[in-house]
N, C-alpha and C. Protein backbone atom coordinates (compact mmCIF):
# COMPACT_ATOMS: atom_id res chain seq x y z
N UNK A 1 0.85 -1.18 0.00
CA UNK A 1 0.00 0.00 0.00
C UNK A 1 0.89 1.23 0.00
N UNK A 2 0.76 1.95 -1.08
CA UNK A 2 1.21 3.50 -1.16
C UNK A 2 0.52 4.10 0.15
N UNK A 3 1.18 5.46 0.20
CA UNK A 3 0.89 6.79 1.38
C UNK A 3 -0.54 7.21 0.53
N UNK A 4 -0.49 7.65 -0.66
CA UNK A 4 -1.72 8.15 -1.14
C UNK A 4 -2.77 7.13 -1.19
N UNK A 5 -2.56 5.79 -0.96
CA UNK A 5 -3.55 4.49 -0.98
C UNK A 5 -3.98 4.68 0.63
N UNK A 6 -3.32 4.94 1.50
CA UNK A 6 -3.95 5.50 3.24
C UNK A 6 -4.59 6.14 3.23
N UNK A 7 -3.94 7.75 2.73
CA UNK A 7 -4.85 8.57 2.66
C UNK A 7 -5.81 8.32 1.85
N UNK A 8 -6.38 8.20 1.01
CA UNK A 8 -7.38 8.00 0.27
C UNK A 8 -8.34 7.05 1.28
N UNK A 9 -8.26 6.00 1.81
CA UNK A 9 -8.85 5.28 2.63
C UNK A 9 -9.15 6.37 3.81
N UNK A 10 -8.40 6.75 4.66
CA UNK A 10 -8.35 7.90 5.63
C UNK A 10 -9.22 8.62 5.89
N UNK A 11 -9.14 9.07 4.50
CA UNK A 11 -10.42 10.41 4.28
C UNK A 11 -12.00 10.00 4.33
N UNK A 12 -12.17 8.79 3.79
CA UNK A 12 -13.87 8.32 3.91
C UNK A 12 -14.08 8.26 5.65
N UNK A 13 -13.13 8.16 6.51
CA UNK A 13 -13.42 7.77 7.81
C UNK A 13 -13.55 9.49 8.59
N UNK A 14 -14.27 9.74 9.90
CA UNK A 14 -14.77 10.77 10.64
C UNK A 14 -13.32 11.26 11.25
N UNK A 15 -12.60 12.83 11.03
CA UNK A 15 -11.14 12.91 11.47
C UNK A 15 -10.93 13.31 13.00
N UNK A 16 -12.31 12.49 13.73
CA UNK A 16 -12.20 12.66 14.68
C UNK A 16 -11.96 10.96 15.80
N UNK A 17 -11.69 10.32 14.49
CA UNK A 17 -12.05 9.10 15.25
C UNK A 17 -10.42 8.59 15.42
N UNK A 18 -10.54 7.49 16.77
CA UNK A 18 -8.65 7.07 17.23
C UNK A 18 -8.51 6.03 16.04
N UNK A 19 -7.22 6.06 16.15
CA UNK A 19 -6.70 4.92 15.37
C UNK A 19 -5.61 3.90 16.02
N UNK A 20 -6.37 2.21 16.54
CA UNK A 20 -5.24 1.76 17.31
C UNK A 20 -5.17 0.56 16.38
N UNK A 21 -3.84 -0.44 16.38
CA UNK A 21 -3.51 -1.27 15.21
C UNK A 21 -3.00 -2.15 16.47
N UNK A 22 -3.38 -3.24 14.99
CA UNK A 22 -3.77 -4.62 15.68
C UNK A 22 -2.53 -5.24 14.52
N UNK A 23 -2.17 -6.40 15.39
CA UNK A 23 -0.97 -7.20 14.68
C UNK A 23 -2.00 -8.39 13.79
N UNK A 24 -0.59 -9.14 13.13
CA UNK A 24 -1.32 -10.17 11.90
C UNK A 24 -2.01 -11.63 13.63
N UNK A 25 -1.66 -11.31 14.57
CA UNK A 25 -1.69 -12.48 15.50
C UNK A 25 -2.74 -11.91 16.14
N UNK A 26 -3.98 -10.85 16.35
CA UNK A 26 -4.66 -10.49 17.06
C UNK A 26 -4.48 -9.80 18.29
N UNK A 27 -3.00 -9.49 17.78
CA UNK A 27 -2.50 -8.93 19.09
C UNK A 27 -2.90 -7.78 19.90
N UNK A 28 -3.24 -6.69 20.79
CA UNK A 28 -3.34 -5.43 20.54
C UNK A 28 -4.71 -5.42 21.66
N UNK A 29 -5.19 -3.96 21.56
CA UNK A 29 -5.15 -2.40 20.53
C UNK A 29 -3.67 -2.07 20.89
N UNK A 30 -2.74 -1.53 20.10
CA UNK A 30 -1.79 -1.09 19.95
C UNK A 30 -1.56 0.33 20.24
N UNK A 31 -1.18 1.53 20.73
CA UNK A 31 -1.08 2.91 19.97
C UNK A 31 0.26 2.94 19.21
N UNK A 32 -0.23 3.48 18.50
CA UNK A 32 1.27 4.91 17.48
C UNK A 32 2.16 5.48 18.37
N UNK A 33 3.54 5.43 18.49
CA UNK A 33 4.03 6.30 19.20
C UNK A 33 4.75 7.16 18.62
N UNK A 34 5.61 6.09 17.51
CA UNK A 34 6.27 7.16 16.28
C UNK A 34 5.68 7.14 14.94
N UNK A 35 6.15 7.85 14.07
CA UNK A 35 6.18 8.16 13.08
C UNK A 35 7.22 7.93 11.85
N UNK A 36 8.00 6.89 11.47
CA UNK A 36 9.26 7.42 10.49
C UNK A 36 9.31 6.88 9.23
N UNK A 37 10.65 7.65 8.42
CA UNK A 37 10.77 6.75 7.16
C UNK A 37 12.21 6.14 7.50
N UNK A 38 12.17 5.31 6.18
CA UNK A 38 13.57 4.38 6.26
C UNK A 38 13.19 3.51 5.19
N UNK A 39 14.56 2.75 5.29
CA UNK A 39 14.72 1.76 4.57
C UNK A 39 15.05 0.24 5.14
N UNK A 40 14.84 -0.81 4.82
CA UNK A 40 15.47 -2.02 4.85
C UNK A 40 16.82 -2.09 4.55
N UNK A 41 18.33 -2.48 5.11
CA UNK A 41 19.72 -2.87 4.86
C UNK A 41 20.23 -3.26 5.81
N UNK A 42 21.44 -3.48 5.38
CA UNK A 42 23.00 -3.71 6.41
C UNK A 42 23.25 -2.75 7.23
N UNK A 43 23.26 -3.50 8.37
CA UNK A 43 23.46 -2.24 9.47
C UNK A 43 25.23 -1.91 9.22
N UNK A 44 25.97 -2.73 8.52
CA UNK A 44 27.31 -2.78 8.57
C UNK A 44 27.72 -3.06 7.21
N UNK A 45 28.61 -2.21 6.24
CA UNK A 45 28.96 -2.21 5.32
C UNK A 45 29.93 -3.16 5.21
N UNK A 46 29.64 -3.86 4.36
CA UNK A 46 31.08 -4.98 4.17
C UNK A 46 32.15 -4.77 2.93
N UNK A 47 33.19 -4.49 4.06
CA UNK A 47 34.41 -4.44 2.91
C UNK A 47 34.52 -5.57 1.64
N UNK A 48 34.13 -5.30 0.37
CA UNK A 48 34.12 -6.60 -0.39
C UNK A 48 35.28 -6.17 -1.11
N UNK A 49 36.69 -5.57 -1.15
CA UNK A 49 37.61 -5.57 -1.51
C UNK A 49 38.76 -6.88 -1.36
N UNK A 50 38.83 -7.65 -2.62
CA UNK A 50 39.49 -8.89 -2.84
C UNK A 50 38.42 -9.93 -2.52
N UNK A 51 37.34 -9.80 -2.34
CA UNK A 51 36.39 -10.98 -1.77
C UNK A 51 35.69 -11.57 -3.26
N UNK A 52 35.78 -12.68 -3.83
CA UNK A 52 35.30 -13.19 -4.68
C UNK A 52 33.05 -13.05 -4.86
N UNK A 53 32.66 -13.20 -5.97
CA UNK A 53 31.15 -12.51 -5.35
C UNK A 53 30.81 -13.93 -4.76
N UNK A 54 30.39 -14.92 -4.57
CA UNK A 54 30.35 -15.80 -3.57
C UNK A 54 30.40 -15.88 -2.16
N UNK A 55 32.02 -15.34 -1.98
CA UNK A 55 32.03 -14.89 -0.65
C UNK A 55 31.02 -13.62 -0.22
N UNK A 56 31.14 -12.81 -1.14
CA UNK A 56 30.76 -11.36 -0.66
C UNK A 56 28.59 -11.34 -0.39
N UNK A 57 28.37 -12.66 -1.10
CA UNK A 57 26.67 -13.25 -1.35
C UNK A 57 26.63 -13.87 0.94
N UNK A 58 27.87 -14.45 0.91
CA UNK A 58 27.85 -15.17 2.16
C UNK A 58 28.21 -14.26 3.23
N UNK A 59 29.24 -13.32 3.43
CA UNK A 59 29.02 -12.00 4.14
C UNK A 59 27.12 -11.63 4.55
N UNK A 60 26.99 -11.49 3.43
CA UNK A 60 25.54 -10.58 3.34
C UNK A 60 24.13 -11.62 3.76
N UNK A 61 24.73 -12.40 3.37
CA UNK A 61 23.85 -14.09 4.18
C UNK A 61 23.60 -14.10 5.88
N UNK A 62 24.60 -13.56 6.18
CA UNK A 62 25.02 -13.90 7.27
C UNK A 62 24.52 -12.46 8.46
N UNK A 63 23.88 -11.77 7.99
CA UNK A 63 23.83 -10.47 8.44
C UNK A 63 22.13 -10.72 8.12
N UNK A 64 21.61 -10.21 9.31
CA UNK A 64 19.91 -9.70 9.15
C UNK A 64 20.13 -8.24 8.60
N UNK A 65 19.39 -8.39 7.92
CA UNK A 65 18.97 -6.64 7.45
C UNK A 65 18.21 -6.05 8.53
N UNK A 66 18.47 -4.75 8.80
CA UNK A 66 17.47 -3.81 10.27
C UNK A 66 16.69 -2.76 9.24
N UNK A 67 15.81 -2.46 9.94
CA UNK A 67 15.05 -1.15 9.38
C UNK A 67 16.28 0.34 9.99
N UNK A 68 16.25 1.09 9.01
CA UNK A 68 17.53 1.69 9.37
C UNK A 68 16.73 3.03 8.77
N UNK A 69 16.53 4.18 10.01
CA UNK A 69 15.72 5.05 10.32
C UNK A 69 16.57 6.48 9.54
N UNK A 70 15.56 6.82 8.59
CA UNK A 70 16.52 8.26 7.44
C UNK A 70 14.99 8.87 7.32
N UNK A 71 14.31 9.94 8.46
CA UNK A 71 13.60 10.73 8.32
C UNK A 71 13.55 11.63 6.97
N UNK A 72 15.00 12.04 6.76
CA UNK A 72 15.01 12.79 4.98
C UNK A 72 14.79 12.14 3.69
N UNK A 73 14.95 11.21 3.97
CA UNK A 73 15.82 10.34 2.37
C UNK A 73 14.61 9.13 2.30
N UNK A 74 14.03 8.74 3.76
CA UNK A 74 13.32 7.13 3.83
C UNK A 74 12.68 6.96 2.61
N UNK A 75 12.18 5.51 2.14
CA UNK A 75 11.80 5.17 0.84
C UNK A 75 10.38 4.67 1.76
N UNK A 76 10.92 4.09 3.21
CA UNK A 76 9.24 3.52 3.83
C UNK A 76 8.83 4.12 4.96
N UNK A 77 7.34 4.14 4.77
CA UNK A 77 6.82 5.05 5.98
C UNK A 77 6.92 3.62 6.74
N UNK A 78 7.10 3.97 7.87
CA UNK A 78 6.80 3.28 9.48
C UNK A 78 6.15 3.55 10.65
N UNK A 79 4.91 2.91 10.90
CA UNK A 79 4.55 3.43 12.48
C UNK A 79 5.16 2.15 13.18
N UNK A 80 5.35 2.98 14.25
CA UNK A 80 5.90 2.24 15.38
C UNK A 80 5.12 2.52 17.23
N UNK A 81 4.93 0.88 17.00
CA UNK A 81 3.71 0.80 17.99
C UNK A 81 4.21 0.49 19.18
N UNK A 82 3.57 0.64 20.04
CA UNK A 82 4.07 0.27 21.51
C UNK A 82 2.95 -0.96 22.29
């Protein structure tokens, strides 16, 4: 879902009403606490200087990707629930 696919949904609803979010497990009511953008990556850049691409596939294997928080630049909106 795009930002303009929310809003568009958003707007049919009363802008006086709460909004609390519920997980895929029924978890919840949840609140909003933040707000951000970001992206999905490597929290840690890997030197791939002399590393064959194989190795450099297994480096990157080996590493979870984090949501990595760029209020200017983010490509994804994020709420973040408590």
């Amino acid at each position: 879902m795009t930002v303009d696919e929310l809003i568009e949904k958003l707007k049919a609803l009363p802008g006086d009403m709460e909004i609390q979010v519920m997980t895929s497990e029924g978890d919840g009511p949840n609140d909003i606490v933040q707000l951000s953008r970001g992206s999905w990556g490597y929290p840690v850049e890997i030197d791939t200087a002399g590393l064959h691409d194989d190795d450099i596939a297994e480096e990157y294997w080996e590493q979870d990707q984090e949501f990595l928080q760029d209020d200017e630049n983010g490509k994804i909106a994020v709420l973040v629930i408590w």
